[in-house]
N, C-alpha and C. Protein backbone atom coordinates (compact mmCIF):
# COMPACT_ATOMS: atom_id res chain seq x y z
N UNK A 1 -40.44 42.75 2.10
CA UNK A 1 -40.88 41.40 1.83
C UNK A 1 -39.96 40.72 0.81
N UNK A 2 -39.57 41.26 -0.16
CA UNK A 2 -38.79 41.15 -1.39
C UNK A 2 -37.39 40.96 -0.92
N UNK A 3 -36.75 41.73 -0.02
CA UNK A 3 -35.59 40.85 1.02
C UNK A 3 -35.77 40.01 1.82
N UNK A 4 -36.59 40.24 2.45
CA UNK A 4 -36.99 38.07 3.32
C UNK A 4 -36.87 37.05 2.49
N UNK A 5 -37.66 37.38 1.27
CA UNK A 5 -37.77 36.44 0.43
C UNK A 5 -36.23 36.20 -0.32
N UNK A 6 -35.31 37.13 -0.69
CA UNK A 6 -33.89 36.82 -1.50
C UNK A 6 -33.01 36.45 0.07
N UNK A 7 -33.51 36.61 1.07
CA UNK A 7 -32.22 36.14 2.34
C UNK A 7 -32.77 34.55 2.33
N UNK A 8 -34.21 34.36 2.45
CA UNK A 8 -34.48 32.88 2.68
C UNK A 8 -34.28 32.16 1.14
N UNK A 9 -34.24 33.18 0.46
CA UNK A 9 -33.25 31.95 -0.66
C UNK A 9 -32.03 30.88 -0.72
N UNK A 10 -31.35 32.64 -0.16
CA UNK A 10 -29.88 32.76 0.38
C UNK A 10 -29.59 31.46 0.69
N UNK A 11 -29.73 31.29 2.16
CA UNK A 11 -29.88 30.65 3.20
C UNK A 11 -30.23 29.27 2.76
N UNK A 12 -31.66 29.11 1.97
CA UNK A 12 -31.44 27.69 1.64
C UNK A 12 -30.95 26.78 0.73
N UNK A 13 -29.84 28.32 -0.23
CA UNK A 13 -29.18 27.61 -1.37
C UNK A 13 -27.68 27.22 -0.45
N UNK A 14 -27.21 27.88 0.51
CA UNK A 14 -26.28 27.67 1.13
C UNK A 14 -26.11 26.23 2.27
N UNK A 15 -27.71 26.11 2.33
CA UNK A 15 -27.71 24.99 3.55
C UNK A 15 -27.46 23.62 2.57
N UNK A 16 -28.34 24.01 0.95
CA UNK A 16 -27.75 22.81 0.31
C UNK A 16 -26.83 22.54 -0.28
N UNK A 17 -25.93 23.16 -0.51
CA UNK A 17 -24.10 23.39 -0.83
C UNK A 17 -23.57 22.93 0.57
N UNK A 18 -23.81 23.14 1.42
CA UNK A 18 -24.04 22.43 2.78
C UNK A 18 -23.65 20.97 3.06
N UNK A 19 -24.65 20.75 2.77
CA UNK A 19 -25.43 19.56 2.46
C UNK A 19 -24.50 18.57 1.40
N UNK A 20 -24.36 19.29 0.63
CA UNK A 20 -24.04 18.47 -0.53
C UNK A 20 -22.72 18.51 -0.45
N UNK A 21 -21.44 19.32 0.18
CA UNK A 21 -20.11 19.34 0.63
C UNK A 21 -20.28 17.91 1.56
N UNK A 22 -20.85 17.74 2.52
CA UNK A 22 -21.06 17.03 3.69
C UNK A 22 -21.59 15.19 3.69
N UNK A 23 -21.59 15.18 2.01
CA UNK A 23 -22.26 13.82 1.84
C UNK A 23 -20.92 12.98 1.76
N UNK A 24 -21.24 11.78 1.91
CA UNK A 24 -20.63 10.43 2.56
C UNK A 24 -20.81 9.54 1.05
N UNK A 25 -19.71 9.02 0.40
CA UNK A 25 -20.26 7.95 -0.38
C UNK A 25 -19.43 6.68 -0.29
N UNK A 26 -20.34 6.08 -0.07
CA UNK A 26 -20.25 4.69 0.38
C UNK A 26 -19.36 3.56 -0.94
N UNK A 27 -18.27 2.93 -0.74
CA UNK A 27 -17.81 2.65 -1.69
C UNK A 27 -17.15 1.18 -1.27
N UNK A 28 -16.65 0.50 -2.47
CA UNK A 28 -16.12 -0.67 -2.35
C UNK A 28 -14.48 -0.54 -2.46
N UNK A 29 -14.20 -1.91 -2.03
CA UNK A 29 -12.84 -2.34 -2.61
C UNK A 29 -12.42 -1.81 -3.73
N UNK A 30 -13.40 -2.73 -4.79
CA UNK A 30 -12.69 -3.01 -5.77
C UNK A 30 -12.85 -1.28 -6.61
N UNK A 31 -13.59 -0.08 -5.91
CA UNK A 31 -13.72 1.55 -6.68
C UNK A 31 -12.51 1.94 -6.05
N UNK A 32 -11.39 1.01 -5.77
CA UNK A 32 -10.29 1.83 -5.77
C UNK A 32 -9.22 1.03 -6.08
N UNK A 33 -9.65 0.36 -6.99
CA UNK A 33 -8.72 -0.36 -8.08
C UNK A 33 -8.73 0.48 -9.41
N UNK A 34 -7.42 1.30 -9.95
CA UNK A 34 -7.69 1.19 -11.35
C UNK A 34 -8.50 0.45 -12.34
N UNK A 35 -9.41 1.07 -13.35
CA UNK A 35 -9.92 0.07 -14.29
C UNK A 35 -8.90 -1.05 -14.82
N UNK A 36 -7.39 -1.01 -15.44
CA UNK A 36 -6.93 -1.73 -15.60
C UNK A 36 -6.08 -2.38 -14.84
N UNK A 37 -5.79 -2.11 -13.66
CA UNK A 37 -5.71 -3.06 -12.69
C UNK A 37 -6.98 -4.10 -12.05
N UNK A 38 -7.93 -3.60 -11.95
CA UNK A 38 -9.78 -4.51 -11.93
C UNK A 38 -9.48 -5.11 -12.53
N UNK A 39 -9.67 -4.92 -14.37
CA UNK A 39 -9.57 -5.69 -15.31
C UNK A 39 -8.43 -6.84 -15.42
N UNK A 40 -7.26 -6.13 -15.03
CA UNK A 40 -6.31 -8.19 -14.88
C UNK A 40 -6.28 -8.36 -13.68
N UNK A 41 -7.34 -8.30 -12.28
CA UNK A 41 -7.57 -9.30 -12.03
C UNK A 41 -8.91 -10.09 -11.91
N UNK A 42 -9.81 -9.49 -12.90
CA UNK A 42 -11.24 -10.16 -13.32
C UNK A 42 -10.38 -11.47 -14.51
N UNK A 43 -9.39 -11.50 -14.80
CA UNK A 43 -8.72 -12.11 -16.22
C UNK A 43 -7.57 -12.84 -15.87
N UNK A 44 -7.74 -13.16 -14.45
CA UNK A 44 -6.15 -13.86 -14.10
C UNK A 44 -6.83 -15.56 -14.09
N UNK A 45 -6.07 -16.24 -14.47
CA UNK A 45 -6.90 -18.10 -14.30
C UNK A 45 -6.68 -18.34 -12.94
N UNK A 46 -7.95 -19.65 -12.83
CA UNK A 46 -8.12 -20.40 -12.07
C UNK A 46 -6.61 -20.71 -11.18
N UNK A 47 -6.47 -20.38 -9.58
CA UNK A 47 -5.26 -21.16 -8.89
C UNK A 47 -5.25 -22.64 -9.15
N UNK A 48 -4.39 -23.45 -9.63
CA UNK A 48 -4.22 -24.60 -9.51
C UNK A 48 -3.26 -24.90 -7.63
N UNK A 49 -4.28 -26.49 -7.74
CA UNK A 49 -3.30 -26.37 -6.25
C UNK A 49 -2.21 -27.61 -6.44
N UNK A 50 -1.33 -27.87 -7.07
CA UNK A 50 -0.45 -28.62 -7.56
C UNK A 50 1.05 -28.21 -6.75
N UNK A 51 0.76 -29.01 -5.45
CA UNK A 51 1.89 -28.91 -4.41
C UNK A 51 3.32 -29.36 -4.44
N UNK A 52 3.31 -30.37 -6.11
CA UNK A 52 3.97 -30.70 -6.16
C UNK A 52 4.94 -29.89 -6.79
N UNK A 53 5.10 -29.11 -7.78
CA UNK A 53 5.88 -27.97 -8.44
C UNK A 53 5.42 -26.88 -7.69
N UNK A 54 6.72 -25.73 -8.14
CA UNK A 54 7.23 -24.59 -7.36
C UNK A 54 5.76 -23.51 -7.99
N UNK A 55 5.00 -22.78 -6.67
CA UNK A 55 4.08 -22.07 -7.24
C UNK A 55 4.12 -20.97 -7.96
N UNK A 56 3.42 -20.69 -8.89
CA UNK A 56 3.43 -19.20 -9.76
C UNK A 56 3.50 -18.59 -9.04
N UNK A 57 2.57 -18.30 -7.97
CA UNK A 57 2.11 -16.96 -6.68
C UNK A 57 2.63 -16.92 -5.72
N UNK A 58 4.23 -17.45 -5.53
CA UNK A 58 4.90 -17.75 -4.30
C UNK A 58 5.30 -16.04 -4.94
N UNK A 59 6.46 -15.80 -3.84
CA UNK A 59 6.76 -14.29 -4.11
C UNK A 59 8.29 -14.87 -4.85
N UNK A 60 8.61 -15.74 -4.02
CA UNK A 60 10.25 -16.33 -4.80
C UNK A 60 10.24 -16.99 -6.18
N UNK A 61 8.81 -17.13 -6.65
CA UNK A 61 8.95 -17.88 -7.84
C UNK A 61 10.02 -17.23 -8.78
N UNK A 62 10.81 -18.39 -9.91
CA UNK A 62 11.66 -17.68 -10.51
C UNK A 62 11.06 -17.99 -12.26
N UNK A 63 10.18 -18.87 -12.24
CA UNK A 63 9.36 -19.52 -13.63
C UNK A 63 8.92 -17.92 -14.35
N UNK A 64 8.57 -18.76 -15.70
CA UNK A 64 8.08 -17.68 -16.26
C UNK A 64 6.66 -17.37 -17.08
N UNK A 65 6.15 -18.35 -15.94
CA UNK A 65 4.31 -18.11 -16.33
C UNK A 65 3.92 -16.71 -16.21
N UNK A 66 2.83 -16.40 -17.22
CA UNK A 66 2.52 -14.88 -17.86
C UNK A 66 1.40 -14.67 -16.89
N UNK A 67 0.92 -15.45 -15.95
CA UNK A 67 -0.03 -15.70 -14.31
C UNK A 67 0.19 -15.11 -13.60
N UNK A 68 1.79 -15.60 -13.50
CA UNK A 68 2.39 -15.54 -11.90
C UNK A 68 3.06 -13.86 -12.48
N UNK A 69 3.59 -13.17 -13.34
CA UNK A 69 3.92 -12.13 -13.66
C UNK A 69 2.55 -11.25 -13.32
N UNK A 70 1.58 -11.41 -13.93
CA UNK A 70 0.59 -10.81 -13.53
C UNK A 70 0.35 -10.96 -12.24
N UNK A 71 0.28 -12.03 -11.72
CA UNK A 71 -0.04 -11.91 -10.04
C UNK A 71 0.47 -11.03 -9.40
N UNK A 72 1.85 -11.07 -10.47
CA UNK A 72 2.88 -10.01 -9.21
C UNK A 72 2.91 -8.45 -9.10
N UNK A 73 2.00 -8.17 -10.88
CA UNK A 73 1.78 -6.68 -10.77
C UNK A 73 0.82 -6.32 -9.95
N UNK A 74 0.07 -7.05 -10.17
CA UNK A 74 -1.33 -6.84 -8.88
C UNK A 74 -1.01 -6.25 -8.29
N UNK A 75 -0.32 -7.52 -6.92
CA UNK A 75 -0.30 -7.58 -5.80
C UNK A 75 0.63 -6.29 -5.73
N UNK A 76 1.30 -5.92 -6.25
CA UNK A 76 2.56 -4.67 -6.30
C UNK A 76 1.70 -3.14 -6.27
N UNK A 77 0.71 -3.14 -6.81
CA UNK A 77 0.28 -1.94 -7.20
C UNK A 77 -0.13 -0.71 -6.40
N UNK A 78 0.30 0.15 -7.08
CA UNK A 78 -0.17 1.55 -6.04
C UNK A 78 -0.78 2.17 -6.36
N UNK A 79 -1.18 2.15 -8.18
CA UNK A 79 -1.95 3.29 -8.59
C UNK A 79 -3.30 3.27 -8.06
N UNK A 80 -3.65 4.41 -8.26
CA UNK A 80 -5.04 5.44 -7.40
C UNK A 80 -5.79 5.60 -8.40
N UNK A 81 -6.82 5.42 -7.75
CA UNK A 81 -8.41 6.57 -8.40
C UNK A 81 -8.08 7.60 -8.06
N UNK A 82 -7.50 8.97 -8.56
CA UNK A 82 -7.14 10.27 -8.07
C UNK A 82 -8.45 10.83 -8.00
N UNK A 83 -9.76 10.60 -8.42
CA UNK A 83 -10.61 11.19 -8.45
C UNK A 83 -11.51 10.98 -6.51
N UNK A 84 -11.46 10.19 -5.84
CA UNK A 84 -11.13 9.85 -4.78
C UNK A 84 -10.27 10.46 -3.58
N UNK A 85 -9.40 11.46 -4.83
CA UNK A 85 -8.76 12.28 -3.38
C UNK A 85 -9.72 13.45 -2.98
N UNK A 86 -9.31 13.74 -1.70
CA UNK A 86 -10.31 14.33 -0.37
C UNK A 86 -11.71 14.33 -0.56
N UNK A 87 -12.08 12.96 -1.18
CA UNK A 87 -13.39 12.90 -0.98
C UNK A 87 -13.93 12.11 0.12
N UNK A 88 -15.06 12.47 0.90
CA UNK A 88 -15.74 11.80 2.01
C UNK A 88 -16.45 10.17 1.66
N UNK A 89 -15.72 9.16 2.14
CA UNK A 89 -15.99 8.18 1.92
C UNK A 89 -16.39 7.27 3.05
N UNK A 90 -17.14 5.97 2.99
CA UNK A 90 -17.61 4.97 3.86
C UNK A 90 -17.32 3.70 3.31
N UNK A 91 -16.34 2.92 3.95
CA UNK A 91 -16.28 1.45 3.35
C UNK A 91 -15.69 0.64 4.62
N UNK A 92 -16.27 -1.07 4.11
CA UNK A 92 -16.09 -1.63 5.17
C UNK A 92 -14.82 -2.40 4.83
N UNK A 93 -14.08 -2.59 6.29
CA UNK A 93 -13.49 -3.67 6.08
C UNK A 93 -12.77 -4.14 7.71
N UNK A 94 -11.57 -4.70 7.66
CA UNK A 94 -11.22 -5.01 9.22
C UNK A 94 -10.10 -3.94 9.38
N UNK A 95 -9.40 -4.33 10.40
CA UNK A 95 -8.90 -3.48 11.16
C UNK A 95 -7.32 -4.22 11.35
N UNK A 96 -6.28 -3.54 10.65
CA UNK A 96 -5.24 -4.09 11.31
C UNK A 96 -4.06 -2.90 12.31
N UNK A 97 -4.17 -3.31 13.43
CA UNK A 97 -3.44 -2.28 14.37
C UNK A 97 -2.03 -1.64 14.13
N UNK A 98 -1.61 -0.44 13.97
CA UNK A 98 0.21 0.09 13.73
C UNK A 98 0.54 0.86 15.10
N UNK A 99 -0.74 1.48 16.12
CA UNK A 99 -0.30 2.12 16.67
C UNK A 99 -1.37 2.24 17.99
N UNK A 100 -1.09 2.63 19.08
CA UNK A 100 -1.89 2.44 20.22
C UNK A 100 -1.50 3.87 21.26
N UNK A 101 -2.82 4.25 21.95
CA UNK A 101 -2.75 4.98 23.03
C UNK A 101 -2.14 4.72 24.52
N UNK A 102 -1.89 5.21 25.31
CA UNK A 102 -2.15 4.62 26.99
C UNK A 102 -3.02 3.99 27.30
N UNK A 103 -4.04 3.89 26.72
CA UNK A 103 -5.15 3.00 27.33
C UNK A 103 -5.46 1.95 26.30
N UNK A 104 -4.95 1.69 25.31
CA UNK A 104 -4.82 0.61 24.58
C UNK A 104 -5.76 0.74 23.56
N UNK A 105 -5.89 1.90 23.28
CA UNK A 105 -7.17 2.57 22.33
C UNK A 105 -6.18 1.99 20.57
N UNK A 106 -6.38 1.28 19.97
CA UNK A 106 -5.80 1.75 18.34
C UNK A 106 -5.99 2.90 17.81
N UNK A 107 -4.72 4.01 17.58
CA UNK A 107 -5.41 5.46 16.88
C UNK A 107 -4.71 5.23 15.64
N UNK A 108 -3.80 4.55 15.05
CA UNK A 108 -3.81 4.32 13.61
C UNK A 108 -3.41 2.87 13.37
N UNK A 109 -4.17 2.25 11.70
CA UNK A 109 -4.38 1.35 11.39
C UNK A 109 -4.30 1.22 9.92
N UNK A 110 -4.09 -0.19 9.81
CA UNK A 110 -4.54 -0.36 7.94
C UNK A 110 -6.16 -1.14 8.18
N UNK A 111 -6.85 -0.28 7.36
CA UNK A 111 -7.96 -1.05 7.01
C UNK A 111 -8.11 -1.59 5.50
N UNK A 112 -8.47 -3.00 5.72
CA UNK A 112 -8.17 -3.79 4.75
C UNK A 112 -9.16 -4.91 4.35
N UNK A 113 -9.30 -4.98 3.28
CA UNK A 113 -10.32 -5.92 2.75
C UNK A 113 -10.77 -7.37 3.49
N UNK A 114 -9.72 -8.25 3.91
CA UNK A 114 -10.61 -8.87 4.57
C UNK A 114 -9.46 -9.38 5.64
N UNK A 115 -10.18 -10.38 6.90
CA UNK A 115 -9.60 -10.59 7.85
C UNK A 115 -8.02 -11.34 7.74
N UNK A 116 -7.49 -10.90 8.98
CA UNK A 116 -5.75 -11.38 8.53
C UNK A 116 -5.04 -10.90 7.72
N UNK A 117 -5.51 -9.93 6.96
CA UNK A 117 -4.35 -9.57 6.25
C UNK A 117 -3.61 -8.76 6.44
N UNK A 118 -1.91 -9.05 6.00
CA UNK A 118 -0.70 -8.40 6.64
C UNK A 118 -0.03 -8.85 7.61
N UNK A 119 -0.82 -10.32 8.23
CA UNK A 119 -0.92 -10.60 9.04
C UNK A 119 0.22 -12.46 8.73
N UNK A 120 -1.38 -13.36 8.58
CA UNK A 120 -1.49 -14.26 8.62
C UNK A 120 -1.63 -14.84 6.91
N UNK A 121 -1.54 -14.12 6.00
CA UNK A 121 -1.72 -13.98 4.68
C UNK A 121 -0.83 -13.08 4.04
N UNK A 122 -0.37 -13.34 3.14
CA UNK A 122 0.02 -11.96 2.13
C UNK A 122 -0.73 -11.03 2.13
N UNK A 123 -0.13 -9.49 2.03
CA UNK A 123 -0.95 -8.30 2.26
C UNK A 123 -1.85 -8.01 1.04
N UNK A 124 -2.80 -7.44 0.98
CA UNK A 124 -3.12 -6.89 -0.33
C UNK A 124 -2.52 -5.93 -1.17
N UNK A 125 -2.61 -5.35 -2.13
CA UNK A 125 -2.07 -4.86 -2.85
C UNK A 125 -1.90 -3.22 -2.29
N UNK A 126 -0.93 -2.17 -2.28
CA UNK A 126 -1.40 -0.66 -1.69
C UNK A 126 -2.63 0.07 -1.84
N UNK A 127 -2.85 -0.80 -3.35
CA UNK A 127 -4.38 0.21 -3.58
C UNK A 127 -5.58 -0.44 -2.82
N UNK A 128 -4.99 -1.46 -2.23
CA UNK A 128 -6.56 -2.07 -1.28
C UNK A 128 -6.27 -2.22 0.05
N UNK A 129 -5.26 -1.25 0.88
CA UNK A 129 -5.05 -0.83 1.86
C UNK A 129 -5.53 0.85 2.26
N UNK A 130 -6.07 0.91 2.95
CA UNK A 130 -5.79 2.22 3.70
C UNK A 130 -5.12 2.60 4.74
N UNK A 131 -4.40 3.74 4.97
CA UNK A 131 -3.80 3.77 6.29
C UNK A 131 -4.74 5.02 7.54
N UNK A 132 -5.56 4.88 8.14
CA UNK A 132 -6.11 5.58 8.97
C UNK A 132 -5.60 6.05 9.84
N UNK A 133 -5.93 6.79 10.42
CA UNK A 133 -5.36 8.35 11.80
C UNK A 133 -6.42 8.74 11.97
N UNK A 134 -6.27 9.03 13.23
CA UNK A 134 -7.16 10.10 14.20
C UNK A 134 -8.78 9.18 15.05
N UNK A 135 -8.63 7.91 14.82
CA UNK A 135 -9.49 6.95 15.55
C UNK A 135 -9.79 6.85 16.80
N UNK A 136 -10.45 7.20 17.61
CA UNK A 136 -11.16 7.32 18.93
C UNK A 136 -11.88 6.24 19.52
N UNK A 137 -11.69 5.89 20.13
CA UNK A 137 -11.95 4.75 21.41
C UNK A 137 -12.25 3.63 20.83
N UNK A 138 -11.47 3.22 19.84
CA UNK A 138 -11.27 1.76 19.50
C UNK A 138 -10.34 0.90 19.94
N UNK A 139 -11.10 -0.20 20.90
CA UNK A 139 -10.14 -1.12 21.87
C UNK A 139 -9.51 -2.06 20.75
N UNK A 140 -8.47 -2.54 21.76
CA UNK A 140 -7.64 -3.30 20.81
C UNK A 140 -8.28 -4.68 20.36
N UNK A 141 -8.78 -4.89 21.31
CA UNK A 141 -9.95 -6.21 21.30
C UNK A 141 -10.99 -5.74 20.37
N UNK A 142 -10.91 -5.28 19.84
CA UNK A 142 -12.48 -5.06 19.08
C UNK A 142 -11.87 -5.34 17.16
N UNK A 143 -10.10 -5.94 17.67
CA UNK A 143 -9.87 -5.90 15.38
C UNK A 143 -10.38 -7.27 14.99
N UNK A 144 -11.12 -8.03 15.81
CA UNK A 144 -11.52 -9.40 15.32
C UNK A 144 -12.84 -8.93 14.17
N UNK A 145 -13.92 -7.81 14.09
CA UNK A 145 -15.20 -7.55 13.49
C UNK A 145 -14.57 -6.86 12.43
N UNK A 146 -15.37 -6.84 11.36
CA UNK A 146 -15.28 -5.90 10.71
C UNK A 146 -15.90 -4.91 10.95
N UNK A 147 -15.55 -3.53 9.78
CA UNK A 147 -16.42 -2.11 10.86
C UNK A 147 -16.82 -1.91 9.45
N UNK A 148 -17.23 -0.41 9.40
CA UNK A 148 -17.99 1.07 8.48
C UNK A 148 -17.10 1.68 8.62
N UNK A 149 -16.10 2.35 8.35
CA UNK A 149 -15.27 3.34 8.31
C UNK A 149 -15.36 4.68 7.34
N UNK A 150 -15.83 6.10 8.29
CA UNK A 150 -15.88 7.14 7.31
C UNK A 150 -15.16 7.89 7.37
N UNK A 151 -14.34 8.76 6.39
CA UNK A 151 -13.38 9.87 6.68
C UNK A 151 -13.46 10.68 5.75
N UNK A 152 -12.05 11.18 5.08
CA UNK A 152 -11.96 11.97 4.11
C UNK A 152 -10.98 11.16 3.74
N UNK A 153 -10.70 10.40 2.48
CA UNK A 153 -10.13 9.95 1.67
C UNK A 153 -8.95 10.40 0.86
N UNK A 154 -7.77 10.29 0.90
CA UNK A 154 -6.54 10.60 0.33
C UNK A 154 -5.68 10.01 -0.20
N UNK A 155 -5.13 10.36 -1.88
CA UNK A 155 -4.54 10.00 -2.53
C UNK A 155 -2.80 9.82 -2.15
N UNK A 156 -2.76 9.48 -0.85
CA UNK A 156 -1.29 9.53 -0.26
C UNK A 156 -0.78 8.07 -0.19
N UNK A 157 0.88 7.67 -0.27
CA UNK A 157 0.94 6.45 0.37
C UNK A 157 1.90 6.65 1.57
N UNK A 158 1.67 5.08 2.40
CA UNK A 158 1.67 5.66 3.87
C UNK A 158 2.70 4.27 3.42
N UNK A 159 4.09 3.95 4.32
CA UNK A 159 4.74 2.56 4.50
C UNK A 159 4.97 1.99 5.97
N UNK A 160 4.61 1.01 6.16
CA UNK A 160 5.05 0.55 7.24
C UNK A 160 5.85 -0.95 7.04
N UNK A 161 5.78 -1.30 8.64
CA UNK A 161 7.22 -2.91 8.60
C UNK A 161 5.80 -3.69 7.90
N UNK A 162 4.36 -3.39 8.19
CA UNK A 162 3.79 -4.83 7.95
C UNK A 162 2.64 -4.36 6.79
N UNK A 163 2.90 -3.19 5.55
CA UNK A 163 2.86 -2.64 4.39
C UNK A 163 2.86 -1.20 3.68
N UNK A 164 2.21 -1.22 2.87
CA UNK A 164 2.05 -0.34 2.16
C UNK A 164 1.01 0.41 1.44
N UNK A 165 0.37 1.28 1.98
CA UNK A 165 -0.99 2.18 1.74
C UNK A 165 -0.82 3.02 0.54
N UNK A 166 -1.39 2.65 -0.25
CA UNK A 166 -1.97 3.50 -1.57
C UNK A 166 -2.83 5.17 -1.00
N UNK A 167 -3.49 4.45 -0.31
CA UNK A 167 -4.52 5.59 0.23
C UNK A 167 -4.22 6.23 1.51
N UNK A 168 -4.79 7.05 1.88
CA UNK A 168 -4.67 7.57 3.83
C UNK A 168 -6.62 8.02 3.95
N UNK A 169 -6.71 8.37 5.50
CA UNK A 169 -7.49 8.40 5.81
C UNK A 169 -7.84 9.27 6.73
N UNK A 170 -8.35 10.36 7.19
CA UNK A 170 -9.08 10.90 8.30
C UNK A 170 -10.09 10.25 8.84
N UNK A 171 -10.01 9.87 9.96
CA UNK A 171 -10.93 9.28 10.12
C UNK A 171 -12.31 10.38 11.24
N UNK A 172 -13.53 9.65 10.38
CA UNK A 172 -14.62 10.67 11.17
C UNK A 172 -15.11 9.60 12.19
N UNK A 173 -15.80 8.18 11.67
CA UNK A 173 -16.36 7.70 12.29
C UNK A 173 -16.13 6.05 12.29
N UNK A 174 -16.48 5.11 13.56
CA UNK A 174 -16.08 3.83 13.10
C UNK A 174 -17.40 2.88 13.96
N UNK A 175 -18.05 2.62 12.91
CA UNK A 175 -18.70 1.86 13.44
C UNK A 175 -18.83 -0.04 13.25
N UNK A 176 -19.51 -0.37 13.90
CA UNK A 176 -19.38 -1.79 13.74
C UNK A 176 -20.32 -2.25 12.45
N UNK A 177 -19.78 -3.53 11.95
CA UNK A 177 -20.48 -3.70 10.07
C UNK A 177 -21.24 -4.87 10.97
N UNK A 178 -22.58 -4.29 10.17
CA UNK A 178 -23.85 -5.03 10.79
C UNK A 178 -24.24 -5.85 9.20
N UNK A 179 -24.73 -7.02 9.29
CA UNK A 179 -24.90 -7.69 7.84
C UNK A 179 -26.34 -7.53 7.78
């Protein structure tokens, strides 16, 4: 009786180590911004839209507003939450295509904070890119939605012609982002 009882211990200390290897945490953008990268850009001013002079946030600017310098570390940045590496994560965002099957499936991508970007916009910064692999029956028609994206999370950077990934991705699952 006294071994039934230490095996069904066993067993259910193992199912919750289990369990608890196997959890998913759901995360944002901005938990994979350095604190002091967050912090200058919670602290950057108001865009002025003054079309008439050369902009701070152009990439060619040559001025020497202490804005547009900051804008530019931002947008530059690669550093990581290392604490984030190979951990199982869920976050939403869209879908931008690098690579395609025979049947027009996307199997790797940057997923990225919000629509168009890399695109039709300046990219975001590496640390608010991911680069995903291993994606399953996602049509090409389907990068207009945003999704749920879960994998295992990695402190790698990935480069391509249209950017640059701070992070990588296994991907487990992709579902569509329901509001």
């Amino acid at each position: 009786m006294l071994r039934m009882l230490s095996v069904a211990l066993y067993l259910a200390l193992v199912a919750s180590f289990s369990l608890a290897a196997n959890d998913v945490k759901t995360i944002e953008w901005t938990d994979l911004m350095p604190e002091e990268d967050l912090k200058m850009l919670q602290e950057m001013p108001e865009v002025q839209h003054d079309y008439s002079q050369p902009s701070p946030f152009d990439d060619n600017y040559q001025g020497d507003d202490p804005a547009a310098q900051q804008w530019q570390q931002i947008l530059k940045s690669a550093k990581v939450r290392e604490e984030f590496n190979n951990t199982k994560v869920r976050i939403p965002g869209f879908i931008v295509p690098l690579e395609f099957d025979a049947e027009q499936n996307v199997t790797s991508f940057f997923l990225v904070p919000y629509f168009g970007a890399c695109i039709h916009v300046p990219p975001p910064p590496p640390n608010q890119i991911i680069y995903m692999h291993g994606a399953k029956n996602l049509k090409a028609d389907m990068i207009y939605s945003p999704f749920w994206i879960s994998g295992t999370l990695k402190t790698e950077t990935m480069t391509h012609d249209l950017g640059q990934a701070a992070y990588s991705m296994a991907v487990d699952s992709v579902e569509e982002y329901t509001y």
